[in-house]
N, C-alpha and C. Protein backbone atom coordinates (compact mmCIF):
# COMPACT_ATOMS: atom_id res chain seq x y z
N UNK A 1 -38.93 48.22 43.92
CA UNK A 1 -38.56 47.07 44.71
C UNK A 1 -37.05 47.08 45.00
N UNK A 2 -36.00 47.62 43.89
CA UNK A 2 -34.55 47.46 44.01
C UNK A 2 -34.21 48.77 45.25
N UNK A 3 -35.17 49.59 45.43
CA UNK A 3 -35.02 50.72 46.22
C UNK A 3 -35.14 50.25 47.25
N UNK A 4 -36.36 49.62 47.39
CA UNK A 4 -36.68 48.65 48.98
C UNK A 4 -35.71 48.19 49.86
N UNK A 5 -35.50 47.17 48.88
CA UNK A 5 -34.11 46.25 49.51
C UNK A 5 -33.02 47.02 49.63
N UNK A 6 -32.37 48.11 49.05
CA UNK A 6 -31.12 48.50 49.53
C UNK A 6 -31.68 49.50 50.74
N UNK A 7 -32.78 49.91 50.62
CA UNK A 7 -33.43 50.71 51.79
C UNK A 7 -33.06 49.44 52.85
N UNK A 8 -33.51 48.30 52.74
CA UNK A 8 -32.79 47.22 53.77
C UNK A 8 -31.69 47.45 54.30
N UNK A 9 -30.66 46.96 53.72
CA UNK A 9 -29.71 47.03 53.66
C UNK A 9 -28.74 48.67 54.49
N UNK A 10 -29.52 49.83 54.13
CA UNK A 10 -29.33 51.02 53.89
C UNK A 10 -29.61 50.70 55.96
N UNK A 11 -31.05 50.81 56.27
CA UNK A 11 -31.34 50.39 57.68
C UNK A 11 -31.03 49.85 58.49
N UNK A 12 -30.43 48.17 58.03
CA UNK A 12 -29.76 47.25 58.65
C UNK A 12 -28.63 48.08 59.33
N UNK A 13 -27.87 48.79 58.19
CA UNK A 13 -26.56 49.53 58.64
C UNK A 13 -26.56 50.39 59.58
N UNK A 14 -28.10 51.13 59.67
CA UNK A 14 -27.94 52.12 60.21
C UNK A 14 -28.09 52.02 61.57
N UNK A 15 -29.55 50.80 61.51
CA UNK A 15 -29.94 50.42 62.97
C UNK A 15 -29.18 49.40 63.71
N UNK A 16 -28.11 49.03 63.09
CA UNK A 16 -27.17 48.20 64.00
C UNK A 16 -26.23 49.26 64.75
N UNK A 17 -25.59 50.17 63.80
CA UNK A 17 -24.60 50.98 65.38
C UNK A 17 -25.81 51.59 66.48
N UNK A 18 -27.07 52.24 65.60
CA UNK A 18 -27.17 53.09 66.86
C UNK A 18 -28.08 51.72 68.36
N UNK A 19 -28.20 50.49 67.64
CA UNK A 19 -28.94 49.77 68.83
C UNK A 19 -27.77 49.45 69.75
N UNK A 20 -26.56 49.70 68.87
CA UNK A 20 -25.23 48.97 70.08
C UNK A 20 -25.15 50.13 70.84
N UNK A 21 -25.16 51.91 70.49
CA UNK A 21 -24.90 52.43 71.47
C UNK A 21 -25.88 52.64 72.27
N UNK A 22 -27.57 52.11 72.02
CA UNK A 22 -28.26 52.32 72.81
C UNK A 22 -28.02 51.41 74.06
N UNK A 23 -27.95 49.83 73.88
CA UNK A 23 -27.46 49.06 74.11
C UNK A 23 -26.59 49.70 75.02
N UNK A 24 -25.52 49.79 74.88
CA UNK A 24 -23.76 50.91 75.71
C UNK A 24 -24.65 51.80 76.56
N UNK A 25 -24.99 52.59 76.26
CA UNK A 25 -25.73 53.60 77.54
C UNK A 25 -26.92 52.65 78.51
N UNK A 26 -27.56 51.93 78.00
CA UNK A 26 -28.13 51.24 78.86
C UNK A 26 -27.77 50.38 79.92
N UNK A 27 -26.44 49.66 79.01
CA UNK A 27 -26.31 48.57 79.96
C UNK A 27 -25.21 48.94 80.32
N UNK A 28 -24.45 50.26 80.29
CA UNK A 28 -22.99 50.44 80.79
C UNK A 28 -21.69 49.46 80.84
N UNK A 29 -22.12 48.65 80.05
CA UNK A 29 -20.79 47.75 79.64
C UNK A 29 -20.46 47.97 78.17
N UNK A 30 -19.29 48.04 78.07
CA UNK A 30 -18.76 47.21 75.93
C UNK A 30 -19.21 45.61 76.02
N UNK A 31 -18.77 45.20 77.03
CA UNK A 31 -19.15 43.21 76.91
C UNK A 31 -20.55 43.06 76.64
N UNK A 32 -21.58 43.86 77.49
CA UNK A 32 -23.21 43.44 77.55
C UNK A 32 -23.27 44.04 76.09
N UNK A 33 -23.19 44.92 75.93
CA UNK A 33 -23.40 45.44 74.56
C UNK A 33 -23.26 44.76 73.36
N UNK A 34 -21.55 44.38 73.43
CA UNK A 34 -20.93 43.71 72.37
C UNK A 34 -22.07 42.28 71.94
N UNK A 35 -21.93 41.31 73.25
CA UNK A 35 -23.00 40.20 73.18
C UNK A 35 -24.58 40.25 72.78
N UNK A 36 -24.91 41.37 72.48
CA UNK A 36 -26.65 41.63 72.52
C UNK A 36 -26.06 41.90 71.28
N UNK A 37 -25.18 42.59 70.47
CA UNK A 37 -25.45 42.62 69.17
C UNK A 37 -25.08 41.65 68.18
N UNK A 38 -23.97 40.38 69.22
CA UNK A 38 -23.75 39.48 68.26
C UNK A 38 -25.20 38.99 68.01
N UNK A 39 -25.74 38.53 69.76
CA UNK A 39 -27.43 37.75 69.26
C UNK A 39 -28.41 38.64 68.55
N UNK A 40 -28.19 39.82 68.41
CA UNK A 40 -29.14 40.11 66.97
C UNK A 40 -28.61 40.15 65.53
N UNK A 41 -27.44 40.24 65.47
CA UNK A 41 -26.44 39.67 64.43
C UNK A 41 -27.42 38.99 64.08
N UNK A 42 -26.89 37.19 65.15
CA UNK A 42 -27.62 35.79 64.95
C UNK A 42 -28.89 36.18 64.45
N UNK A 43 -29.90 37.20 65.60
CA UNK A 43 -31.31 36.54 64.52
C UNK A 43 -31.94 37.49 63.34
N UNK A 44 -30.97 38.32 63.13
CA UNK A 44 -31.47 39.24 61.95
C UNK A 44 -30.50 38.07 60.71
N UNK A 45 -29.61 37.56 60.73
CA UNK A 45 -29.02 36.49 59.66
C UNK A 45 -29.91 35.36 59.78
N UNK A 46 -30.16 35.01 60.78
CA UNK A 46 -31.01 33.21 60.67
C UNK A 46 -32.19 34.15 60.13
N UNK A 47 -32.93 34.88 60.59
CA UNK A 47 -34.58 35.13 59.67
C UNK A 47 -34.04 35.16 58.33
N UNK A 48 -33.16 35.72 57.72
CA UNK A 48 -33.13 36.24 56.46
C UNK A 48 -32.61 34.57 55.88
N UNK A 49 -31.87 34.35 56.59
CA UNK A 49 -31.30 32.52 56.12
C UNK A 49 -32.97 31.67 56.09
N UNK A 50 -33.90 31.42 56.86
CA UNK A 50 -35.02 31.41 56.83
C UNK A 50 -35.75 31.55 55.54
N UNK A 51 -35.69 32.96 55.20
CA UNK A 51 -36.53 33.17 54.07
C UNK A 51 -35.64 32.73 52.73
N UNK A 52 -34.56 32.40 52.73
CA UNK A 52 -33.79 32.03 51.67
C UNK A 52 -34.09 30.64 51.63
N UNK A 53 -34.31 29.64 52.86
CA UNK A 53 -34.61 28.63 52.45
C UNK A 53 -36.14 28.12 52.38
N UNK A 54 -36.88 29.17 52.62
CA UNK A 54 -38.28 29.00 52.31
C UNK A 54 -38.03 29.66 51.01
N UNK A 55 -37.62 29.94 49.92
CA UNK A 55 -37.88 29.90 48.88
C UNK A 55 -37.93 31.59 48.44
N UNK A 56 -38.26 32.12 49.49
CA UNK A 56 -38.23 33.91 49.19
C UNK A 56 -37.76 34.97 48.66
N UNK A 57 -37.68 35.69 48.00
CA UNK A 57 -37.11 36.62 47.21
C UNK A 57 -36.93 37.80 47.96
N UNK A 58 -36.03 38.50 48.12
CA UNK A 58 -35.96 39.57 49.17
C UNK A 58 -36.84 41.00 48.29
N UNK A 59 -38.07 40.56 48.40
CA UNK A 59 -38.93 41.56 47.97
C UNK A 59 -39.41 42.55 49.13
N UNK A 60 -40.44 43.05 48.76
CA UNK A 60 -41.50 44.41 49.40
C UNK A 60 -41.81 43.87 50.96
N UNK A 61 -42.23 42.99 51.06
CA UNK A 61 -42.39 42.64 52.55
C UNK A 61 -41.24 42.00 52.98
N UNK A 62 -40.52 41.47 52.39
CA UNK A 62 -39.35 40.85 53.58
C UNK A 62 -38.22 42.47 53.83
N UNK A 63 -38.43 43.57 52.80
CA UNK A 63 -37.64 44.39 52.83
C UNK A 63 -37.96 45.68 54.21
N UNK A 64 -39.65 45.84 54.13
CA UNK A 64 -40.33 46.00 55.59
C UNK A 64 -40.31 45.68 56.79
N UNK A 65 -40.32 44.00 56.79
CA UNK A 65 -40.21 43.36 57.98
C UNK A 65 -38.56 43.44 58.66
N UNK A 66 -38.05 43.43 57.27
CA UNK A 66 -36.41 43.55 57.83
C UNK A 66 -35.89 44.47 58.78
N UNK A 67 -36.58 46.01 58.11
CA UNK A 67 -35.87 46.76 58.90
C UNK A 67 -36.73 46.44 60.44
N UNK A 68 -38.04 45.82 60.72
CA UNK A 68 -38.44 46.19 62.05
C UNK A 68 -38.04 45.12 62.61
N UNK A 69 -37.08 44.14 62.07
CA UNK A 69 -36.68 42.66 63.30
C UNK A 69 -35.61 43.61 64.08
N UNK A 70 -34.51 44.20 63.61
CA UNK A 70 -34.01 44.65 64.41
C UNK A 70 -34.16 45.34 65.95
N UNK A 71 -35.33 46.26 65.73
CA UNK A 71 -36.21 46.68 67.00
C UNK A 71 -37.11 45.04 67.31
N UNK A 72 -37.16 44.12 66.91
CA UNK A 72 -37.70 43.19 67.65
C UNK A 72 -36.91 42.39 68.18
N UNK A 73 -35.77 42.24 67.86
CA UNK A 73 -34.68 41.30 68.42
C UNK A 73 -33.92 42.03 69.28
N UNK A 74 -34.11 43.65 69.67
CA UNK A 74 -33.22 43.87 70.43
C UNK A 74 -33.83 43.97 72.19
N UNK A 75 -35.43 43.54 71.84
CA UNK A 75 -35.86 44.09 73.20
C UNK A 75 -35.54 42.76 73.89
N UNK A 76 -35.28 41.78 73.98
CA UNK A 76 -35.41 41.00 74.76
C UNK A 76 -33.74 40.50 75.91
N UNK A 77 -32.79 41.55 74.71
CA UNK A 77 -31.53 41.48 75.21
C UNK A 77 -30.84 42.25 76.28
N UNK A 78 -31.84 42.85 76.12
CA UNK A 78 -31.42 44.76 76.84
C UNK A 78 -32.03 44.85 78.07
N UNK A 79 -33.38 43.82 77.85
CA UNK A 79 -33.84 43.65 79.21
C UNK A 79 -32.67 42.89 80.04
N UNK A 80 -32.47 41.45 79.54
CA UNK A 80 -31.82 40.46 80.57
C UNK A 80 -30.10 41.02 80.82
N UNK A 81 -30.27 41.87 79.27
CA UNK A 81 -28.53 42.98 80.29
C UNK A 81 -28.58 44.11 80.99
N UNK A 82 -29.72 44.28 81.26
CA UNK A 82 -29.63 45.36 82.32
C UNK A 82 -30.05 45.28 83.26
N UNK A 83 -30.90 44.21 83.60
CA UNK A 83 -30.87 42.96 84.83
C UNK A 83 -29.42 42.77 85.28
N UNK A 84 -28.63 42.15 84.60
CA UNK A 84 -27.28 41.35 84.34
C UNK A 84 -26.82 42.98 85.42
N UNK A 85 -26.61 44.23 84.41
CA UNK A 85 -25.58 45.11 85.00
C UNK A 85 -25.99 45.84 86.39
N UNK A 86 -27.50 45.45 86.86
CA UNK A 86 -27.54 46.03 87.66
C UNK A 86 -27.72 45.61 88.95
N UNK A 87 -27.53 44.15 88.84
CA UNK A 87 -27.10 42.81 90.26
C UNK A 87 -26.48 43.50 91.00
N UNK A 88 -26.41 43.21 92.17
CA UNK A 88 -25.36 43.36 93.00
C UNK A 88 -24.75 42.59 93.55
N UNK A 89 -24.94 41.14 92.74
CA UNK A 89 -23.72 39.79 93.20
C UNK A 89 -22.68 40.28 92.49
N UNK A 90 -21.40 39.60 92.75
CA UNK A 90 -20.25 39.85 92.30
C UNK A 90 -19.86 38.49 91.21
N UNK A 91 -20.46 37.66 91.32
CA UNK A 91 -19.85 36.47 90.19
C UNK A 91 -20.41 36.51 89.33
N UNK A 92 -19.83 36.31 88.01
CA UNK A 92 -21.01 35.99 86.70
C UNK A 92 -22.23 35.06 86.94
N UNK A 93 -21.79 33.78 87.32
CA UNK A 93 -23.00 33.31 87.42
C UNK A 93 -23.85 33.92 87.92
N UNK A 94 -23.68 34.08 89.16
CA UNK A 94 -24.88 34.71 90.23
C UNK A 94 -25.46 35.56 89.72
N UNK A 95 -24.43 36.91 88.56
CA UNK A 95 -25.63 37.78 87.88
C UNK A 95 -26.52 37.41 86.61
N UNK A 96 -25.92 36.32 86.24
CA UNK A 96 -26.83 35.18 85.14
C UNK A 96 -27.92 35.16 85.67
N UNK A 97 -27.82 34.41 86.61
CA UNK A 97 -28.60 33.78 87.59
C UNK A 97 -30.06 34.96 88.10
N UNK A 98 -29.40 35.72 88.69
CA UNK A 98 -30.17 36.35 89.06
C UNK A 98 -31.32 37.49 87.40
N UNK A 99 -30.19 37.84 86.55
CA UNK A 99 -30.98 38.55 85.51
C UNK A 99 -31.66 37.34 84.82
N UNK A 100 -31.48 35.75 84.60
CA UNK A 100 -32.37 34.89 84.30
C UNK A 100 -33.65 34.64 85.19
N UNK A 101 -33.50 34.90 86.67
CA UNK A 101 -34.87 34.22 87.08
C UNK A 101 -35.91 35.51 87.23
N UNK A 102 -34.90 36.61 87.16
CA UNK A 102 -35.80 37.97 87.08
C UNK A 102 -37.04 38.30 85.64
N UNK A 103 -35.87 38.17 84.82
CA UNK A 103 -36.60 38.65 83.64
C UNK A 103 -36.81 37.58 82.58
N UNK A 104 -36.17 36.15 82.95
CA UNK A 104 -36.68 35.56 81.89
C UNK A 104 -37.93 34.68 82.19
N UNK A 105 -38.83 35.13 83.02
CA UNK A 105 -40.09 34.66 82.72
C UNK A 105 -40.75 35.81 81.71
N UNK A 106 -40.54 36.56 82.00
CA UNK A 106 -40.92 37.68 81.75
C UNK A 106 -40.59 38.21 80.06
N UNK A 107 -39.48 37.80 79.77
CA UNK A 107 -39.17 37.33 78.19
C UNK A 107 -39.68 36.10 77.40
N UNK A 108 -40.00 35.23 77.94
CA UNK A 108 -40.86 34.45 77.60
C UNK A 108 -42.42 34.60 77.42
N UNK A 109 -42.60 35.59 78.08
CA UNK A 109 -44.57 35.85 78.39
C UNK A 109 -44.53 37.01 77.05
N UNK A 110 -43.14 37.82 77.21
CA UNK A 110 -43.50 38.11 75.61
C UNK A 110 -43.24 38.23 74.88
N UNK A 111 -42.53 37.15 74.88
CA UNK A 111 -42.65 35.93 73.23
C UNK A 111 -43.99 35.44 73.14
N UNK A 112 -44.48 34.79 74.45
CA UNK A 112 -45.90 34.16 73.70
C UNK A 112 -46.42 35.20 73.08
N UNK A 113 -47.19 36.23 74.37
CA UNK A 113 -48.06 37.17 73.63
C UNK A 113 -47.16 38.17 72.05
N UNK A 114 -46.18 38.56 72.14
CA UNK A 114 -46.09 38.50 70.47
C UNK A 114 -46.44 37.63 69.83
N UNK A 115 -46.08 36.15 69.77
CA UNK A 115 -45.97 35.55 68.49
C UNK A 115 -47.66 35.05 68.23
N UNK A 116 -48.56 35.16 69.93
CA UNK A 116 -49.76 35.18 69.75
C UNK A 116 -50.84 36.19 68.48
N UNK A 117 -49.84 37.39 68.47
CA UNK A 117 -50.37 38.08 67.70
C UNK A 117 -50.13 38.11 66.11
N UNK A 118 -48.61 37.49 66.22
CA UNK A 118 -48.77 37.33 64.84
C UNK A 118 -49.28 36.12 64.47
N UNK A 119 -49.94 35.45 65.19
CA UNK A 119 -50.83 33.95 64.45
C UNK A 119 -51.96 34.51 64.16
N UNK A 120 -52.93 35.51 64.43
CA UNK A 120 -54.19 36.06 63.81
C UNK A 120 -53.59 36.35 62.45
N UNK A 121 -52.63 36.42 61.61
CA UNK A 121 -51.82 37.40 60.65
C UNK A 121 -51.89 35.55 59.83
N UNK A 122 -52.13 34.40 60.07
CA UNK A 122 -51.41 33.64 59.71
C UNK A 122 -53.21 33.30 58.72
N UNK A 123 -53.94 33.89 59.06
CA UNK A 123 -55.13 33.00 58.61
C UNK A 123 -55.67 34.79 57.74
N UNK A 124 -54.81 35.80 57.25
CA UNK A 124 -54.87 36.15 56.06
C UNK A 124 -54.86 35.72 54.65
N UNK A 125 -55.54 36.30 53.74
CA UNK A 125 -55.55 36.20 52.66
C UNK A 125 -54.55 36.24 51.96
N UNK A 126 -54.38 37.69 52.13
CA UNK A 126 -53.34 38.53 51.53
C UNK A 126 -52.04 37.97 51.71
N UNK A 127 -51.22 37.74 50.78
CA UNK A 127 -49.92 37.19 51.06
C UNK A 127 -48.87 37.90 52.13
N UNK A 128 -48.94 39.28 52.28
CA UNK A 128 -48.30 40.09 52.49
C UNK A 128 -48.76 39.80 53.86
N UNK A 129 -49.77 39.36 54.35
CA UNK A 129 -50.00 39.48 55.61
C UNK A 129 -49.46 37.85 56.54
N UNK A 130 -49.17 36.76 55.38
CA UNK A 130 -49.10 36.07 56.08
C UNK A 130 -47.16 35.76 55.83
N UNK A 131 -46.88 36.80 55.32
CA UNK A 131 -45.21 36.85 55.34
C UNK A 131 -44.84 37.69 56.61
N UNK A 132 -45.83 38.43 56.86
CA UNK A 132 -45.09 39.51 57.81
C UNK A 132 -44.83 38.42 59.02
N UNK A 133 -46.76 37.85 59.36
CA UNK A 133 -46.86 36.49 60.27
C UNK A 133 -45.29 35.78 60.18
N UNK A 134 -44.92 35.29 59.65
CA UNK A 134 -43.88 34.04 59.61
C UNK A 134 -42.55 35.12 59.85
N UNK A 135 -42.82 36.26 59.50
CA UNK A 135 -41.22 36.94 59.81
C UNK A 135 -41.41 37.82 61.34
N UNK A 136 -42.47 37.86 61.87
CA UNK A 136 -42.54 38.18 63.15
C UNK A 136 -42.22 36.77 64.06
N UNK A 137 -43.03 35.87 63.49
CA UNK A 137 -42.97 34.70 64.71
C UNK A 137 -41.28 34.05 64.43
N UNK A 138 -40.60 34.07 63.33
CA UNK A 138 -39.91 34.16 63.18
C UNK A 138 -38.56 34.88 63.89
N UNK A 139 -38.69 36.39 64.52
CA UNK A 139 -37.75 37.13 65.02
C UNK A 139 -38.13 36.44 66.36
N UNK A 140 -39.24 36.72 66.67
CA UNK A 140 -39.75 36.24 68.21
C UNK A 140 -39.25 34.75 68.61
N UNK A 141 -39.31 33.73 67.60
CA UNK A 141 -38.56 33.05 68.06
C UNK A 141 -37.17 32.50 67.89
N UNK A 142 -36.25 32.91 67.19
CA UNK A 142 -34.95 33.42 67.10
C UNK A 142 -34.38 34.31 68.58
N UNK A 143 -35.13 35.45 68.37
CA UNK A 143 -34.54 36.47 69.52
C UNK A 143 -34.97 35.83 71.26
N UNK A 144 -35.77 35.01 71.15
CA UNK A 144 -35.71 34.28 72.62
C UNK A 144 -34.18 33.22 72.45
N UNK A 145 -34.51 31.97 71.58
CA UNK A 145 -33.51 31.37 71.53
C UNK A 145 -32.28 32.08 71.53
N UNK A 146 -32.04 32.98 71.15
CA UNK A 146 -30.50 33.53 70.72
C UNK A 146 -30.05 34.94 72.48
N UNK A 147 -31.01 35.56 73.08
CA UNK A 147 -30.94 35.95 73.96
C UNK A 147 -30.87 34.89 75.59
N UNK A 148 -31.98 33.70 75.59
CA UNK A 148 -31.55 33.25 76.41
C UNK A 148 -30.35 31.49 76.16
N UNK A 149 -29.93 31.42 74.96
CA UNK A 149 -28.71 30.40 74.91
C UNK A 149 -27.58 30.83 74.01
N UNK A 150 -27.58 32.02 74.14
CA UNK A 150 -26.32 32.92 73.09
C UNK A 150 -25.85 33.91 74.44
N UNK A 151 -26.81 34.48 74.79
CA UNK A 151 -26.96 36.05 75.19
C UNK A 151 -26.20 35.64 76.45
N UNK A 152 -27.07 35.08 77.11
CA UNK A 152 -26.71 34.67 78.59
C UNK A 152 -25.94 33.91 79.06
N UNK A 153 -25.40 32.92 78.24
CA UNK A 153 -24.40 31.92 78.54
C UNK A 153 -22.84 32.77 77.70
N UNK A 154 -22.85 33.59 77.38
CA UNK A 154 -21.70 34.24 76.95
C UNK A 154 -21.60 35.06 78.29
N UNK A 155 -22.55 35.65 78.88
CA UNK A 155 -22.52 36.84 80.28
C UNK A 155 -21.94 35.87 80.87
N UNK A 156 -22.46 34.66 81.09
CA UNK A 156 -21.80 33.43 82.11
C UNK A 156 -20.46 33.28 82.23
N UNK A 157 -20.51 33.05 80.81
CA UNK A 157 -18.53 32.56 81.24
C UNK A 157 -17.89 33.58 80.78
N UNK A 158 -18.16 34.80 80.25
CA UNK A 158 -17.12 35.49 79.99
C UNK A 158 -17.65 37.10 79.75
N UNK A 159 -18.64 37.18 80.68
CA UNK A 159 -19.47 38.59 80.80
C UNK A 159 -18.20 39.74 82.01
N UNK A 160 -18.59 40.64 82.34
CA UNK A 160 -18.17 41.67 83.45
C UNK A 160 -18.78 41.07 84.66
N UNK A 161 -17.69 40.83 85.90
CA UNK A 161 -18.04 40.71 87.14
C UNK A 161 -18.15 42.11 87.74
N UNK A 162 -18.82 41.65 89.11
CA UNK A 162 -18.23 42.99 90.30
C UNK A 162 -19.46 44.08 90.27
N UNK A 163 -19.03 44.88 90.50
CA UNK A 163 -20.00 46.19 90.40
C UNK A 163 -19.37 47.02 88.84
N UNK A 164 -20.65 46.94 88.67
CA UNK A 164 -21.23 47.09 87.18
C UNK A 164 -21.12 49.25 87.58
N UNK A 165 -20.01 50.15 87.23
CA UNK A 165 -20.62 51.63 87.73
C UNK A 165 -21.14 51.95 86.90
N UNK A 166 -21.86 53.36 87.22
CA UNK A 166 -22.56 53.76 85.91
C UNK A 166 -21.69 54.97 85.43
N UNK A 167 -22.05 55.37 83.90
CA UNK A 167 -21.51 56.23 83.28
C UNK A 167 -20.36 57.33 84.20
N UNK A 168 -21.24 57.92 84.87
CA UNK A 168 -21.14 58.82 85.84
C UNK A 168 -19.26 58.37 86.77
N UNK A 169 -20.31 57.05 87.50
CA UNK A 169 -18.75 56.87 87.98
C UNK A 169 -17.69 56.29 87.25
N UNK A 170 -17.72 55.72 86.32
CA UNK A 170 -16.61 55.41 85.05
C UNK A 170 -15.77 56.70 85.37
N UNK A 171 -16.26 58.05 84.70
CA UNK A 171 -15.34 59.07 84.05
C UNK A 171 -15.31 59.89 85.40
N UNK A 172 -15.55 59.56 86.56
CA UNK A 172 -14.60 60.23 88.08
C UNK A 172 -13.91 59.67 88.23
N UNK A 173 -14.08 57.94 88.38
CA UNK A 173 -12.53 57.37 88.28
C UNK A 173 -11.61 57.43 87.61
N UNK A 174 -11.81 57.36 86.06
CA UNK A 174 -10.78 57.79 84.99
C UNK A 174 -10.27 59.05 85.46
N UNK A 175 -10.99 60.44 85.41
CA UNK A 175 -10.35 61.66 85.75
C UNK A 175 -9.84 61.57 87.01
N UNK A 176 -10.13 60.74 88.57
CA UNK A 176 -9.09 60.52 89.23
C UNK A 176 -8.40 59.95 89.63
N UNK A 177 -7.76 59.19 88.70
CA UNK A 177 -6.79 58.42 87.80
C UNK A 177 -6.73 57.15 89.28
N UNK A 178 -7.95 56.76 89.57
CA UNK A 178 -8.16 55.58 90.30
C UNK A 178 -7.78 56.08 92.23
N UNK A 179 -7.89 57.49 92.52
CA UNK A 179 -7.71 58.28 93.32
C UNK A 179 -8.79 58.40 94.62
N UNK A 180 -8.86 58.12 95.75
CA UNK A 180 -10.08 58.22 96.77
C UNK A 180 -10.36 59.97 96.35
N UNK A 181 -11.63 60.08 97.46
CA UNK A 181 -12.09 61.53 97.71
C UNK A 181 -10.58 62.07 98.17
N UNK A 182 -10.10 61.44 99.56
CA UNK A 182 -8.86 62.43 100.12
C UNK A 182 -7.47 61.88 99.51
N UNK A 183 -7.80 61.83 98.09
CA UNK A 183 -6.46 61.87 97.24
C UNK A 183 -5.39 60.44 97.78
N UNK A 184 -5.57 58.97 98.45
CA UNK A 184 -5.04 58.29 98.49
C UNK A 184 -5.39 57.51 97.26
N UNK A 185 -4.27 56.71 97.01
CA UNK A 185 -4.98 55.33 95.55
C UNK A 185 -5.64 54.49 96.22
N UNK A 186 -6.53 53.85 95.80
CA UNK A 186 -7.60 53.11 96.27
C UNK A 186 -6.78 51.47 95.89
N UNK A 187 -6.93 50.73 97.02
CA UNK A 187 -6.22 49.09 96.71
C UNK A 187 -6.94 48.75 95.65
N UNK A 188 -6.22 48.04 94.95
CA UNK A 188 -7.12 47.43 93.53
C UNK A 188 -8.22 46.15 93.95
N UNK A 189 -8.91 45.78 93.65
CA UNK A 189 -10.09 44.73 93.86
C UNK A 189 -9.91 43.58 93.37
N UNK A 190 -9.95 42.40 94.56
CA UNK A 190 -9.34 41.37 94.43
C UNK A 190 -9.93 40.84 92.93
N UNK A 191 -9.40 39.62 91.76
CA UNK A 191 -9.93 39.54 90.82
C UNK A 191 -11.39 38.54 91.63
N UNK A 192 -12.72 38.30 91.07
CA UNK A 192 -13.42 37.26 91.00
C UNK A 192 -13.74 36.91 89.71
């Protein structure tokens, strides 16, 4: 059991950098990135705050479920930031706006159907089955709340405007040190 939990712990560590750089290549920002991992920060700490105040011992199943909230709290962020980076409005809001009416029905339909599934889990016997229940419906509903009133209202007021480039064009502009094709500097872009 003491193996378990630092196996937690051991995972937590591990699966937090590599979801931020998955996160980074996906959504081609540090900001979208940075913000999707505070809100799984938020709901990998509130579940575990959760089971501390339901009474729980960080045993065999909360040490299981732990490592897989992370992959459950990160899908719902990555969607609405890569919505977000790949708008082609230029204001924050508008790309709020637009990656909210795109994908957050669509983050919501699955939240239901997850947390639908972990309610068959709730009318187990087995204890183990009805902890996993409460720590799935649990991430599922954390990682909605925390993606659409953490996630998205941080893109709002203080996300990346403009055109969002991708990888690709990042490191041509860097290497030509902000340079057109026929070698003039390109005017800088008004702020919005």
């Amino acid at each position: 059991q003491e193996r378990l939990v630092t196996g937690l712990f051991m995972g937590l560590a591990i699966s937090g950098p590599v979801a931020f750089t998955v996160l980074l290549i996906a959504t081609k920002s540090f900001l979208i990135a940075f913000y999707a991992i505070i809100s799984i920060a938020m709901v990998v700490t509130s579940l575990l705050g959760t089971c501390y105040l339901l009474g729980w011992e960080l045993g065999i199943s909360e040490a299981i479920a732990g490592t897989i909230v992370i992959g459950l709290a990160v899908d719902y962020t990555v969607h609405l930031g890569h919505v977000y980076t790949c708008s082609s409005r230029r204001s924050r809001e508008s790309k709020m706006a637009e990656a909210a009416s795109i994908m957050g029905v669509t983050v919501v339909a699955g939240a239901i159907t997850t947390f639908g599934c972990a309610c068959f889990m709730f009318a187990c016997q087995l204890t183990f089955f009805t902890k996993m229940a409460t720590l799935m419906g649990g991430t599922i509903g954390y990682s909605v709340l925390y993606s659409l009133f953490l996630f998205m209202p941080l893109c709002a007021l203080i996300g990346p405007s403009g055109e969002i480039k991708s990888w690709g064009g990042k490191i041509r502009s860097v290497c030509s040190g902000g340079r057109s094709a026929t070698g003039a500097r390109k005017p800088p872009r008004p702020a919005t």
